[in-house]
N, C-alpha and C. Protein backbone atom coordinates (compact mmCIF):
# COMPACT_ATOMS: atom_id res chain seq x y z
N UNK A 1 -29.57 -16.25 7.01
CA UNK A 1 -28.56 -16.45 8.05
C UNK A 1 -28.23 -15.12 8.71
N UNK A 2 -28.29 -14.93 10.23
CA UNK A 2 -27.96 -14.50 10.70
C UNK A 2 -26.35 -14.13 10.67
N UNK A 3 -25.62 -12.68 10.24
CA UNK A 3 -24.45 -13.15 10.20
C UNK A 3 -23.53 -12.77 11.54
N UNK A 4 -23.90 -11.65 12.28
CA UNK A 4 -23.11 -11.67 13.55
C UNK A 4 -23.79 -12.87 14.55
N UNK A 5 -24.61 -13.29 14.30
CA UNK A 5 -25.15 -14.47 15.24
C UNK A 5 -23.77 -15.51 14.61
N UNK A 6 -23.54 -15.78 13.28
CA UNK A 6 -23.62 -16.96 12.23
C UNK A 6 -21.36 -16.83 13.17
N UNK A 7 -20.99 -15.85 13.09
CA UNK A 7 -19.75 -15.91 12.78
C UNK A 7 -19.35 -16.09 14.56
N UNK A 8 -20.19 -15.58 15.52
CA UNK A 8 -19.66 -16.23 16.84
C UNK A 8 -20.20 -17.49 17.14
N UNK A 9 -21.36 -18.04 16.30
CA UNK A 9 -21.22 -19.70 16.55
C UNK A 9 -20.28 -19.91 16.07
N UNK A 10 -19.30 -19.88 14.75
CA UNK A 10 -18.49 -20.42 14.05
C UNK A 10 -17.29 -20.31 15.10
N UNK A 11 -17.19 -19.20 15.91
CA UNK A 11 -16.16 -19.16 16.81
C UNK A 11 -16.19 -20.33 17.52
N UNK A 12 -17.29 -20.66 18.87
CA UNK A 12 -17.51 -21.38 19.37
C UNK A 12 -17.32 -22.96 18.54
N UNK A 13 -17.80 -23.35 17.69
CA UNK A 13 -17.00 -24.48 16.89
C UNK A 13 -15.70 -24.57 16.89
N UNK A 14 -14.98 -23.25 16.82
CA UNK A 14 -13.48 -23.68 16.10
C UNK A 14 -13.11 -23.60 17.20
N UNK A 15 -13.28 -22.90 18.37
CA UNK A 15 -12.73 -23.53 20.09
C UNK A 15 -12.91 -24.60 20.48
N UNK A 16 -13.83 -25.23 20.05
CA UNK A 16 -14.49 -26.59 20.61
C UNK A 16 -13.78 -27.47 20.03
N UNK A 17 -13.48 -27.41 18.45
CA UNK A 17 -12.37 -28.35 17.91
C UNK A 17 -11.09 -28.29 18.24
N UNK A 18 -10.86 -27.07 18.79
CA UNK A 18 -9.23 -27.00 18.64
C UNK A 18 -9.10 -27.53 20.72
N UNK A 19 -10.03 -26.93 21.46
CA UNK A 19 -10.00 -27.69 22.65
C UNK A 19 -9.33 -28.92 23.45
N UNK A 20 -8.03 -28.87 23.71
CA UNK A 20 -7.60 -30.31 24.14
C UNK A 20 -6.62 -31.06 22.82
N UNK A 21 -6.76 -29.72 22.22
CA UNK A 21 -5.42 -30.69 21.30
C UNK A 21 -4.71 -29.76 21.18
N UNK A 22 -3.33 -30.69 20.31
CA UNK A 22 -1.81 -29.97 20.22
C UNK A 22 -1.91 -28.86 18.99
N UNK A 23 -3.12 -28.90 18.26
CA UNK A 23 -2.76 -28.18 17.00
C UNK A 23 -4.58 -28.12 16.50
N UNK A 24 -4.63 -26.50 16.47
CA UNK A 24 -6.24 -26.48 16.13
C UNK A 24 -6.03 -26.98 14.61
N UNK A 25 -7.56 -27.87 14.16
CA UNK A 25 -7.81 -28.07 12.97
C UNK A 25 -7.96 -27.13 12.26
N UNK A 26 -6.96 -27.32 11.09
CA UNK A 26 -7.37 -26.20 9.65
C UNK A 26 -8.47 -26.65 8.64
N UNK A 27 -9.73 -25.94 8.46
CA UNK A 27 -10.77 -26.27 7.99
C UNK A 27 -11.83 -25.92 7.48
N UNK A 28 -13.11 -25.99 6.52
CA UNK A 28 -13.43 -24.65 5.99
C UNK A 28 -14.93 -25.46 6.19
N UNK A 29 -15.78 -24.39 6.23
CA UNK A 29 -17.23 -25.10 6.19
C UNK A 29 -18.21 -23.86 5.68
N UNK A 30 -18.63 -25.06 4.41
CA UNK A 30 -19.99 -24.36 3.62
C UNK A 30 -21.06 -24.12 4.25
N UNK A 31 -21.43 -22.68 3.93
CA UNK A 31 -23.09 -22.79 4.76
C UNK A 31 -23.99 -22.73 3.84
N UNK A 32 -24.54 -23.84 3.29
CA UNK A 32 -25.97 -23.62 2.30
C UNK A 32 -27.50 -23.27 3.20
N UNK A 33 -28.22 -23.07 2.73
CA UNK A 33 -29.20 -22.79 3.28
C UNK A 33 -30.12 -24.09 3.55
N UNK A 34 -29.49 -25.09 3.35
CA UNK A 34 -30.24 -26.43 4.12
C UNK A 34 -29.43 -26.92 4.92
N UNK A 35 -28.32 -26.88 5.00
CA UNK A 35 -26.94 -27.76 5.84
C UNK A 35 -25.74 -26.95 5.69
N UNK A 36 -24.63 -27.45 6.07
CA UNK A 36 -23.76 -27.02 6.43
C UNK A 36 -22.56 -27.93 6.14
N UNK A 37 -21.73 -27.60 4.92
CA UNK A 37 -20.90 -28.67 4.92
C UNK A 37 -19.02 -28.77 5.44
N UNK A 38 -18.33 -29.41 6.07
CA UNK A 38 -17.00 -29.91 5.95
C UNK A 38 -16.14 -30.30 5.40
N UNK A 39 -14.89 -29.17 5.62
CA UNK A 39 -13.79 -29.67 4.45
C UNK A 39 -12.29 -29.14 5.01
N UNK A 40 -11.92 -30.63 5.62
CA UNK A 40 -11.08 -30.50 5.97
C UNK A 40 -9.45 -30.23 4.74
N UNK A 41 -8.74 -28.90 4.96
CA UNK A 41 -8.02 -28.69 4.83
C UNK A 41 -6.57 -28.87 4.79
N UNK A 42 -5.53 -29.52 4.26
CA UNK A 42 -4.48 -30.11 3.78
C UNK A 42 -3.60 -29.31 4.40
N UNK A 43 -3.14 -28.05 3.55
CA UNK A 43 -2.61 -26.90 3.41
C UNK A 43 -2.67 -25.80 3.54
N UNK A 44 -2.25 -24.85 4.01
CA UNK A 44 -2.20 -23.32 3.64
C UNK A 44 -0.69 -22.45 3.83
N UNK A 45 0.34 -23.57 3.40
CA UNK A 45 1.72 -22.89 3.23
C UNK A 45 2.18 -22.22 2.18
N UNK A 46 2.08 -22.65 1.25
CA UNK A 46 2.21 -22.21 -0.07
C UNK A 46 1.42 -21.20 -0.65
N UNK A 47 1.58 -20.28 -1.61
CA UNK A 47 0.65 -20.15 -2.65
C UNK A 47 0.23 -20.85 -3.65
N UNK A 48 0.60 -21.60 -3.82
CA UNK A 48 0.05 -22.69 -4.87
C UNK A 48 -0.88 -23.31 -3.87
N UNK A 49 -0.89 -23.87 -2.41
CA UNK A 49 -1.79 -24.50 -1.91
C UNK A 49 -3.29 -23.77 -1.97
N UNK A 50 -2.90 -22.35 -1.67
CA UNK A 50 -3.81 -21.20 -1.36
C UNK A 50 -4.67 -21.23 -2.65
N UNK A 51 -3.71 -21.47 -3.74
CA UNK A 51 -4.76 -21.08 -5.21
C UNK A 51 -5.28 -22.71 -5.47
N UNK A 52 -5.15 -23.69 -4.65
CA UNK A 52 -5.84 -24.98 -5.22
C UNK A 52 -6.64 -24.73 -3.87
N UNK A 53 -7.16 -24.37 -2.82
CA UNK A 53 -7.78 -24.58 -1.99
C UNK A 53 -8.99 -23.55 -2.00
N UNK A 54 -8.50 -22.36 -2.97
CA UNK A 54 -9.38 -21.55 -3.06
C UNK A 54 -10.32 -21.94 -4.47
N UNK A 55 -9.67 -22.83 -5.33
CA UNK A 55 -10.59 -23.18 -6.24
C UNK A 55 -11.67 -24.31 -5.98
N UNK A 56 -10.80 -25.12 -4.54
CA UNK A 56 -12.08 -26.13 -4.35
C UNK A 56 -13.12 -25.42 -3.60
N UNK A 57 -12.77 -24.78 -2.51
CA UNK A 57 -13.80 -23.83 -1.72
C UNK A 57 -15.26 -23.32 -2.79
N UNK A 58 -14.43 -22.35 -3.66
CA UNK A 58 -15.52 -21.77 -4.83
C UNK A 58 -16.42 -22.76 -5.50
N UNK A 59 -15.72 -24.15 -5.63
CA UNK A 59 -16.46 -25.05 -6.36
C UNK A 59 -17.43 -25.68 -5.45
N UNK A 60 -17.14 -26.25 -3.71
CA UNK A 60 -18.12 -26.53 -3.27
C UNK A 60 -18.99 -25.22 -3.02
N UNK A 61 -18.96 -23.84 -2.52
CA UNK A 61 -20.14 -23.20 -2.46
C UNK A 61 -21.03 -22.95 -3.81
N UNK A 62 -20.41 -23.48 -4.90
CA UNK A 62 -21.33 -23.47 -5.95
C UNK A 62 -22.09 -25.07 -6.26
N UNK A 63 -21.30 -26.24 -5.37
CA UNK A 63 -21.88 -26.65 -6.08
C UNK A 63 -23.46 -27.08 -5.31
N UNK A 64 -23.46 -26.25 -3.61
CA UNK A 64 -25.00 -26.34 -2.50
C UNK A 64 -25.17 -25.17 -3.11
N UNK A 65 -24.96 -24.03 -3.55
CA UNK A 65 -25.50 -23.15 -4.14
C UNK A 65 -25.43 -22.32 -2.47
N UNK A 66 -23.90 -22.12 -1.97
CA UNK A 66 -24.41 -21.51 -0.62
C UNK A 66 -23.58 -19.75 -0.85
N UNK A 67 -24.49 -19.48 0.06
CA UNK A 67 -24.13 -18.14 -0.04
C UNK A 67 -22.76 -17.47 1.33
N UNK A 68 -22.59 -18.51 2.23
CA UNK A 68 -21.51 -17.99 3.22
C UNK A 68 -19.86 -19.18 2.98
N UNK A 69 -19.46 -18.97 3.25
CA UNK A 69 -18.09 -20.03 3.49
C UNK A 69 -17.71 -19.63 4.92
N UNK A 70 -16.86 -20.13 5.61
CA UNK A 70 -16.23 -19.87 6.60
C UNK A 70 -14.74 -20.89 6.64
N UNK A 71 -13.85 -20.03 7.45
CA UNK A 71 -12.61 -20.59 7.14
C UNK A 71 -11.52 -20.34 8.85
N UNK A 72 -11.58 -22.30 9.20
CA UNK A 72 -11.00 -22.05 10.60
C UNK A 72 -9.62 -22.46 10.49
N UNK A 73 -8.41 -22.02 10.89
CA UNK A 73 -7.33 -22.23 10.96
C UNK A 73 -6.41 -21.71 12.07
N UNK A 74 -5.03 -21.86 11.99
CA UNK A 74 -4.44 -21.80 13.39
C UNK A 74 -3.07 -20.73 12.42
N UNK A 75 -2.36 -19.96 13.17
CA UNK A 75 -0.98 -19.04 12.72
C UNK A 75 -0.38 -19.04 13.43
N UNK A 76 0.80 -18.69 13.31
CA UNK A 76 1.68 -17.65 14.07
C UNK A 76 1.47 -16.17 13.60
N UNK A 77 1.37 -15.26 14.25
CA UNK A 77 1.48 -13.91 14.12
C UNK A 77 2.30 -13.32 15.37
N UNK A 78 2.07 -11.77 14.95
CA UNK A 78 2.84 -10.61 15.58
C UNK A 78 1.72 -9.47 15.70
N UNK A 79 2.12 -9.15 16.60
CA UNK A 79 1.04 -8.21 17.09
C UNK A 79 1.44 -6.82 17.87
N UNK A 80 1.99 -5.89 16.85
CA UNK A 80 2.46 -4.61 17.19
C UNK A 80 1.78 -3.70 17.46
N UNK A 81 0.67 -3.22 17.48
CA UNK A 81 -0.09 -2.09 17.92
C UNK A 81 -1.84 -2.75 17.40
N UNK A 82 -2.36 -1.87 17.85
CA UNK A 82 -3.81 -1.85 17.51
C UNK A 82 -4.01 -0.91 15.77
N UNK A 83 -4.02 -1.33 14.75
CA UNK A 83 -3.61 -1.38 13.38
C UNK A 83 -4.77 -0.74 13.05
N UNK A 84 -4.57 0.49 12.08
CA UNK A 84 -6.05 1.18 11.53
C UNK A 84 -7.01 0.37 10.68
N UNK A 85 -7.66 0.72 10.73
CA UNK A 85 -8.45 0.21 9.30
C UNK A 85 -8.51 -0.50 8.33
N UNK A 86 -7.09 0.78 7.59
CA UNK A 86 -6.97 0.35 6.62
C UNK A 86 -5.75 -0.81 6.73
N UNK A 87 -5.34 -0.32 7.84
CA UNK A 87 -3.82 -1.15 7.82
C UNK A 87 -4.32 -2.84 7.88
N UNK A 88 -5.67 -2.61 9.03
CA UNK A 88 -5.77 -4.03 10.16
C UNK A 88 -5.15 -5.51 10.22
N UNK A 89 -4.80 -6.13 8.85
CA UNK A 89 -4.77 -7.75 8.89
C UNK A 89 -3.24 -7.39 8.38
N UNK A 90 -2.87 -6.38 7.25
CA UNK A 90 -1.65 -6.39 6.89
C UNK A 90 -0.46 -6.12 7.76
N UNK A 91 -1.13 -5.32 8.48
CA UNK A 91 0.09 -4.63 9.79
C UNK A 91 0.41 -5.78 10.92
N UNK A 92 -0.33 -6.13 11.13
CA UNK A 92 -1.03 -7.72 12.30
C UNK A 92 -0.29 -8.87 11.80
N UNK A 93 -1.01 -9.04 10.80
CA UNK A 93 -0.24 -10.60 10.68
C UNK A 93 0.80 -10.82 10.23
N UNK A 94 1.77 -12.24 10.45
CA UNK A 94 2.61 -12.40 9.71
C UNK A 94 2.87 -14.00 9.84
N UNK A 95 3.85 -14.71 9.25
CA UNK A 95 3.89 -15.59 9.42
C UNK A 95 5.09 -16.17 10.33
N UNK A 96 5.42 -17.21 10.70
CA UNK A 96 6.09 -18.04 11.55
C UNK A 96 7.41 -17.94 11.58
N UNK A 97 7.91 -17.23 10.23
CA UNK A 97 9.34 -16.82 9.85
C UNK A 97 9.55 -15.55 10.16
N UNK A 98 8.43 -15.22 11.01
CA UNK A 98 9.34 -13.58 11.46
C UNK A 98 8.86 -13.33 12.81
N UNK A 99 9.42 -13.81 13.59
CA UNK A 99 9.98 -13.64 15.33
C UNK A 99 10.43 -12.19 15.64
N UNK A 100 10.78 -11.52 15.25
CA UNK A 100 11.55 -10.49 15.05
C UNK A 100 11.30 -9.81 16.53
N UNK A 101 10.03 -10.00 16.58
CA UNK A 101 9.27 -8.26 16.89
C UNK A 101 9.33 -8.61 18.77
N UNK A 102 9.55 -7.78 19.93
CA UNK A 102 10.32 -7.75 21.15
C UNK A 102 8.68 -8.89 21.76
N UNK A 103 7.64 -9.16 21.62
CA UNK A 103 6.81 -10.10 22.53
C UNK A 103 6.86 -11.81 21.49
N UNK A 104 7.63 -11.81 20.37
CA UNK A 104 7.69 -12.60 19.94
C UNK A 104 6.19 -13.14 19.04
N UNK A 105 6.13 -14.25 18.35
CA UNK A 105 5.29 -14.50 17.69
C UNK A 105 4.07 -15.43 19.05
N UNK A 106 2.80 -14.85 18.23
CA UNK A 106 1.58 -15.20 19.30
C UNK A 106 1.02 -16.93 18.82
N UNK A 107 0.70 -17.83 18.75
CA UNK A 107 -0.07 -18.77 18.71
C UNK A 107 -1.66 -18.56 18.75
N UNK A 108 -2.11 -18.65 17.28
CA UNK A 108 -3.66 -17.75 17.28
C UNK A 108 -4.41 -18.83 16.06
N UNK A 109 -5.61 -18.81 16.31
CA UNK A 109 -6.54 -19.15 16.16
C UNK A 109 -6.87 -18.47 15.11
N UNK A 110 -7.42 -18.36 14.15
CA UNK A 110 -8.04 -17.38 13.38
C UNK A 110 -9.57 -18.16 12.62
N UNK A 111 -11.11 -17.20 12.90
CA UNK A 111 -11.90 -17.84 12.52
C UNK A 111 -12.90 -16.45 11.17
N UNK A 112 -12.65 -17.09 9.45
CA UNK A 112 -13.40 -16.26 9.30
C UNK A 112 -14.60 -16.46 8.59
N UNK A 113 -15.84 -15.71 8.38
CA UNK A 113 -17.20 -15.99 7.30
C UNK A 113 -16.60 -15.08 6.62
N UNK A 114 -16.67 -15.45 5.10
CA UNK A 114 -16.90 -14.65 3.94
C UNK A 114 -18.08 -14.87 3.75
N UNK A 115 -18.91 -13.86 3.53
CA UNK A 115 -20.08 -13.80 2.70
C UNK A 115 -20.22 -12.71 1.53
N UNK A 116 -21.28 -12.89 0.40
CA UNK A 116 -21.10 -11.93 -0.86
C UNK A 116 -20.81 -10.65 -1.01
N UNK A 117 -21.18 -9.93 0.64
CA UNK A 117 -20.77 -8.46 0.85
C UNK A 117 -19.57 -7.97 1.83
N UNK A 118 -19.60 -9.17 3.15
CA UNK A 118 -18.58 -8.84 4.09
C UNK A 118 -17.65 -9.96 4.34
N UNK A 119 -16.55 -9.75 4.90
CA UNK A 119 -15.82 -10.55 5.85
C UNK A 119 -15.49 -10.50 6.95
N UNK A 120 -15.87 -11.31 7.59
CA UNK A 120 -16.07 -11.32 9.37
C UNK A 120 -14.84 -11.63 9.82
N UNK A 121 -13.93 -10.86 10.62
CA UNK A 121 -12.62 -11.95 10.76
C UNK A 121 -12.54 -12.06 12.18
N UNK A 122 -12.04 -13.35 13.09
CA UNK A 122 -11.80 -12.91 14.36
C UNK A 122 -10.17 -13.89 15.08
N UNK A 123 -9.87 -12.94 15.78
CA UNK A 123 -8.49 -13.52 16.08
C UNK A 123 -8.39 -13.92 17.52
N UNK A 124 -7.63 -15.07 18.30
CA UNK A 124 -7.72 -15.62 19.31
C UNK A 124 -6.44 -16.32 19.58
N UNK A 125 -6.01 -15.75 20.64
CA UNK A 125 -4.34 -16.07 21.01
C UNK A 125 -5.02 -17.76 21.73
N UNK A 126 -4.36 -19.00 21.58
CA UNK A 126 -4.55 -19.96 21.95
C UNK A 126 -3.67 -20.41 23.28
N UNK A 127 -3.95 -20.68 24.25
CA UNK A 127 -3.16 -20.63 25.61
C UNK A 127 -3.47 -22.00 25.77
N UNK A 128 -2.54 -22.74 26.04
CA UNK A 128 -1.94 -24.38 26.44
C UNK A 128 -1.21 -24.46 27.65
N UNK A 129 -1.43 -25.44 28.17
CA UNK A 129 -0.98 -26.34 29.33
C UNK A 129 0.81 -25.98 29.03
N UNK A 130 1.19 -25.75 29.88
CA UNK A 130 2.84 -25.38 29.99
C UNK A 130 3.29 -26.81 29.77
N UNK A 131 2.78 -27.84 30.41
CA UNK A 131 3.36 -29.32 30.87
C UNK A 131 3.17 -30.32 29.28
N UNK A 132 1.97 -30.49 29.09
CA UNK A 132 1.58 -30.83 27.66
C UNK A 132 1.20 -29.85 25.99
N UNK A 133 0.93 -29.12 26.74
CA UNK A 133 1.17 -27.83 25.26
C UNK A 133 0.27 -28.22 24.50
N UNK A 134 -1.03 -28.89 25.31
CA UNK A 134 -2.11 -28.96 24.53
C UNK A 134 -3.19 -27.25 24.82
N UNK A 135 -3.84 -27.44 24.09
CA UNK A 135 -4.68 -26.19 23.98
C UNK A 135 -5.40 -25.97 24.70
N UNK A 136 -5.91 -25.21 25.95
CA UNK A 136 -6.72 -25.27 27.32
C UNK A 136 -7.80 -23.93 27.19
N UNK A 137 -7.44 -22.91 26.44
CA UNK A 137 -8.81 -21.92 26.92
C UNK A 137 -7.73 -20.83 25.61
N UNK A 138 -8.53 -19.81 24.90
CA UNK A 138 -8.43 -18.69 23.82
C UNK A 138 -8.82 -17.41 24.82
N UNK A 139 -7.68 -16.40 24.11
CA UNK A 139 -8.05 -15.13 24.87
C UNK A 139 -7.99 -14.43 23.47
N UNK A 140 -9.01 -13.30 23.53
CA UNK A 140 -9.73 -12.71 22.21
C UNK A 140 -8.52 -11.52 21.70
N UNK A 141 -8.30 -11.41 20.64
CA UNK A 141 -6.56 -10.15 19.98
C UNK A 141 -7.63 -9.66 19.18
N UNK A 142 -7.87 -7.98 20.29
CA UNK A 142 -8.92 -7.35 19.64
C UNK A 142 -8.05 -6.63 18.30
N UNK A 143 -6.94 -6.21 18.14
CA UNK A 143 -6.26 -5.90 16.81
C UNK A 143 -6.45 -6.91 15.38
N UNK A 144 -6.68 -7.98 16.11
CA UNK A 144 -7.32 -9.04 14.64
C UNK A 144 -8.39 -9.80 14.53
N UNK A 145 -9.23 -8.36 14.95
CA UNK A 145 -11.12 -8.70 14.67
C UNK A 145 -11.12 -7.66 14.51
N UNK A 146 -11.92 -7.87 12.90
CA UNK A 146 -12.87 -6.78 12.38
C UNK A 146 -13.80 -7.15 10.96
N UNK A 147 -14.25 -6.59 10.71
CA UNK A 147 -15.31 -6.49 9.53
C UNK A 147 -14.85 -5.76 8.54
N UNK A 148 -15.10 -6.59 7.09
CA UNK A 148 -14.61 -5.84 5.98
C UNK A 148 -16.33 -6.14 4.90
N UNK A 149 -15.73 -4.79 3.78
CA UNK A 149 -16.62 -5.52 2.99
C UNK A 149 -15.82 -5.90 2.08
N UNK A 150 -16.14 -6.55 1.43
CA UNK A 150 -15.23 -7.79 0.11
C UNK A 150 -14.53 -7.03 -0.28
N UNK A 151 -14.53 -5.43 -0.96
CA UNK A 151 -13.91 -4.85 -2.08
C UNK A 151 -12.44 -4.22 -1.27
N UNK A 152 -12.94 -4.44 0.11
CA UNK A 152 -11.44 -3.42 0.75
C UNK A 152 -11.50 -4.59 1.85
N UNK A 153 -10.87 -5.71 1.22
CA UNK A 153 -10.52 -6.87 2.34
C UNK A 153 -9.21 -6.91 2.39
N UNK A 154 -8.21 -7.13 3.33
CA UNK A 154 -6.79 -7.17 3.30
C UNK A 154 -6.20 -8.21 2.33
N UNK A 155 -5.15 -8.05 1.86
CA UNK A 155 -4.51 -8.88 1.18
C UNK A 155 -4.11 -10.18 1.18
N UNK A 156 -3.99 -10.20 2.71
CA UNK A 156 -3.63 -11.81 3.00
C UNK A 156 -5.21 -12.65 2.90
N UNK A 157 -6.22 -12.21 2.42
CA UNK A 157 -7.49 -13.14 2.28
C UNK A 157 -7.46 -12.96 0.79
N UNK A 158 -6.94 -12.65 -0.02
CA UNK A 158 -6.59 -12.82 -1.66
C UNK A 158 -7.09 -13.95 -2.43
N UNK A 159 -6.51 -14.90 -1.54
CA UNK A 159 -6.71 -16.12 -2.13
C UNK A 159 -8.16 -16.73 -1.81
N UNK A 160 -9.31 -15.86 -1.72
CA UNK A 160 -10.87 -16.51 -1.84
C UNK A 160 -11.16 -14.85 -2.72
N UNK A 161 -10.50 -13.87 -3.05
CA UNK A 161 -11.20 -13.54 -3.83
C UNK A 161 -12.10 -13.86 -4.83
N UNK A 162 -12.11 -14.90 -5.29
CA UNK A 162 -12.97 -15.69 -6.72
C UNK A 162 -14.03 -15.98 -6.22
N UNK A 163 -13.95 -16.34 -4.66
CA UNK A 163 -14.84 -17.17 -3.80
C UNK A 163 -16.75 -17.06 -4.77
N UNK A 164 -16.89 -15.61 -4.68
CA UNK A 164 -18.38 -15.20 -4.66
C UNK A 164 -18.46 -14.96 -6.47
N UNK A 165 -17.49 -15.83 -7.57
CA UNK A 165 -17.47 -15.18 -8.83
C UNK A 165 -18.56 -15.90 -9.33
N UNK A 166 -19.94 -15.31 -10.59
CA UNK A 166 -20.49 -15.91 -11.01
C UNK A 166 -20.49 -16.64 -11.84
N UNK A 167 -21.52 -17.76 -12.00
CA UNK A 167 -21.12 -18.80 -12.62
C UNK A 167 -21.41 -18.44 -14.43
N UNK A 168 -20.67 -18.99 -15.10
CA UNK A 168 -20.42 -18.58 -16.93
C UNK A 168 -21.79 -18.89 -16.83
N UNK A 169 -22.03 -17.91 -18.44
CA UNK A 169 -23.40 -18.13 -18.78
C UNK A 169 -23.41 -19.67 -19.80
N UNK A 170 -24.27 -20.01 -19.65
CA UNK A 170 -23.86 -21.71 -20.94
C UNK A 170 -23.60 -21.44 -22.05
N UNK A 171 -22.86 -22.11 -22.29
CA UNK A 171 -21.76 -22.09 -23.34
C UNK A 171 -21.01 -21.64 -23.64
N UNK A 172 -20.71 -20.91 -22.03
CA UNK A 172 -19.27 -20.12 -22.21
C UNK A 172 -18.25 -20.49 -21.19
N UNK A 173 -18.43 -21.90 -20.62
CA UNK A 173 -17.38 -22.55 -19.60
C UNK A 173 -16.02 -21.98 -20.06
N UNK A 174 -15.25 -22.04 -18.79
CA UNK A 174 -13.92 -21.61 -19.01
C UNK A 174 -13.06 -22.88 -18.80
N UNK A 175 -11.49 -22.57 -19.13
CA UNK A 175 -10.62 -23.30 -18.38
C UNK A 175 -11.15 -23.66 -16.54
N UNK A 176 -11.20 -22.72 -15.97
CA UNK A 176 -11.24 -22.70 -14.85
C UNK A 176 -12.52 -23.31 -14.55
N UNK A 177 -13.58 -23.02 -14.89
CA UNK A 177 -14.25 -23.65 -14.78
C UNK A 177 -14.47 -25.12 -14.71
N UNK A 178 -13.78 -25.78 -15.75
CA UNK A 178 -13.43 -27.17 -16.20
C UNK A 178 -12.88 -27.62 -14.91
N UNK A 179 -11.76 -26.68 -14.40
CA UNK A 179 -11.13 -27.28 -13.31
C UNK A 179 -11.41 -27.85 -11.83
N UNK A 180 -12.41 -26.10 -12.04
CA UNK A 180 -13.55 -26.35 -10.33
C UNK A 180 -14.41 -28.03 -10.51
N UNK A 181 -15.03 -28.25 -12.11
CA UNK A 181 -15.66 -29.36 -11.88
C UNK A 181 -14.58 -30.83 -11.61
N UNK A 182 -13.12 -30.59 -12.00
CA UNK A 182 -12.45 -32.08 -11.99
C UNK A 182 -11.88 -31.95 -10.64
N UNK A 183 -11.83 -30.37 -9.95
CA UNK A 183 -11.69 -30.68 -8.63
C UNK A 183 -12.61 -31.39 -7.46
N UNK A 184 -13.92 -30.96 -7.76
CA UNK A 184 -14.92 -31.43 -7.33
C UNK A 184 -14.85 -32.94 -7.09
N UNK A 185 -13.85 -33.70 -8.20
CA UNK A 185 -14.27 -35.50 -8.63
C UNK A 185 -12.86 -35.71 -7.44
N UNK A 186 -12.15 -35.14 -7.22
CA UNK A 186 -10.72 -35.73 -6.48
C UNK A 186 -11.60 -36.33 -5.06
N UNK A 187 -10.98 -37.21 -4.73
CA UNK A 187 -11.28 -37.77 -3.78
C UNK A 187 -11.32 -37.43 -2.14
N UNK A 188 -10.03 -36.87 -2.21
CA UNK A 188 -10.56 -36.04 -0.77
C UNK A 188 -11.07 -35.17 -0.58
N UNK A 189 -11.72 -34.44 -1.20
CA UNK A 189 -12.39 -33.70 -1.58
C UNK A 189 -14.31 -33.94 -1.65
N UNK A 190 -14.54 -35.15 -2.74
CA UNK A 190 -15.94 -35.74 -2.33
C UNK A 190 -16.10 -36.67 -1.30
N UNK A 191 -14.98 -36.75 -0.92
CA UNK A 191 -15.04 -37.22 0.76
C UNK A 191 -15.37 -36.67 1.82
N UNK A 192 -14.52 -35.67 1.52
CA UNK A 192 -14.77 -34.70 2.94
C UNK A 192 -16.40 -33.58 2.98
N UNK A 193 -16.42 -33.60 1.56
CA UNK A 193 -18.04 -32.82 1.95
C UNK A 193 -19.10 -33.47 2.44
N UNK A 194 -19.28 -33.30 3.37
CA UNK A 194 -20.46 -33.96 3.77
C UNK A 194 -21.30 -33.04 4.92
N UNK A 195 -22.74 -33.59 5.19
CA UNK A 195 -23.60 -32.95 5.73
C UNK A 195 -22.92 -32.59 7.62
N UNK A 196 -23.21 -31.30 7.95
CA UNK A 196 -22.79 -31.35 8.98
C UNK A 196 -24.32 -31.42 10.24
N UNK A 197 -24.26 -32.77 10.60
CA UNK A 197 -25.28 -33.45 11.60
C UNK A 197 -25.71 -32.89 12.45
N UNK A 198 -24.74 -32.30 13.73
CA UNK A 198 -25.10 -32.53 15.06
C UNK A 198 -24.80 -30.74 15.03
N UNK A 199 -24.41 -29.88 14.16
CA UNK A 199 -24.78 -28.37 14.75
C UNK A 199 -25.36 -27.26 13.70
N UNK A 200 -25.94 -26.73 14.35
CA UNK A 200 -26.50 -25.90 13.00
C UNK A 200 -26.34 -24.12 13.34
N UNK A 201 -25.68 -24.21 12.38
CA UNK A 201 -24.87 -22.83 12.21
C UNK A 201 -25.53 -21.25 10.87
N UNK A 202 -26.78 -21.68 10.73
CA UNK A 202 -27.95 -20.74 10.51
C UNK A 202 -29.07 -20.84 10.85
């Protein structure tokens, strides 16, 4: 897989879904090296949601054996300066409870690939119809796009750290382990994975 090819198709998807509606879909999609799978997303308010969503994620890329994930969702943020480096996602983002800052909170898009070495992140202020406040066209927030590699990824992507962990050697399953497999059996869950048909995204 191509990955700067791989992460502006993924853009182009998550515009195309969020296109014409009131609220882009929150949603994550496996890339195995035969297909591409879907999984639509519940939650991401909580930390508790974050640590059950990050254990199903890990469990489907293990269980196509894929080597990318990608993860599309919608925020509120704040956007105070063009943020170093090191600062980039921590200084940038925030959540919906803090208006504070004098341009107010932005309406953004956020689309990212994790893969075993990097994380691709890219950010997109979402601009809607004044009259219906549906979603009409994304303008690109170069302060929340950039490239990390896994070991110095910002904090607020925490919750897929496990994402790329290897699998126990036999006969040494863990708790957690146990769990990724009874998450696997929940129902919305072997529902929602399924082959993705009509685009191909390696």
């Amino acid at each position: 897989m191509n990955q700067s090819m791989a992460i502006e198709d993924l853009v182009s998807v998550a515009q195309a879904e969020a296109m014409g509606e009131l609220d882009a879909p929150m949603m994550a999609i496996v890339l195995s090296s035969d297909q591409s799978y879907d999984l639509p997303i519940q939650s991401l308010e909580t930390d508790a949601d974050k640590a059950r969503w990050g254990l199903i994620l890990r469990a489907a890329r293990e269980h196509v054996e894929a080597d990318a994930v990608a993860v599309l969702y919608p925020a509120w943020t704040t956007v105070r300066r063009k943020p170093t480096e090191d600062q980039a996602l921590e200084a940038a983002v925030e959540d919906e409870e803090s208006p504070e800052d004098d341009a107010g909170p932005i309406d953004t898009l956020f689309v990212q690939l994790h893969t075993r070495e990097r994380i691709y992140w890219r950010g997109f202020e979402q601009i809607r119809d004044p009259r219906h406040q549906r979603i009409i066209g994304f303008r690109r927030i170069k302060a929340l796009s950039s490239d990390y590699d896994r070991d110095s990824a910002p904090n607020v992507a925490a919750w897929l750290n496990t994402l790329f962990e290897p699998l126990p050697d036999e006969g040494e399953e863990t708790d957690i382990d146990r769990e990724l497999a009874e998450l696997l059996e929940e129902p919305e869950v072997s529902a929602a994975l399924y082959p993705r048909q009509l685009r191909s995204l390696h």
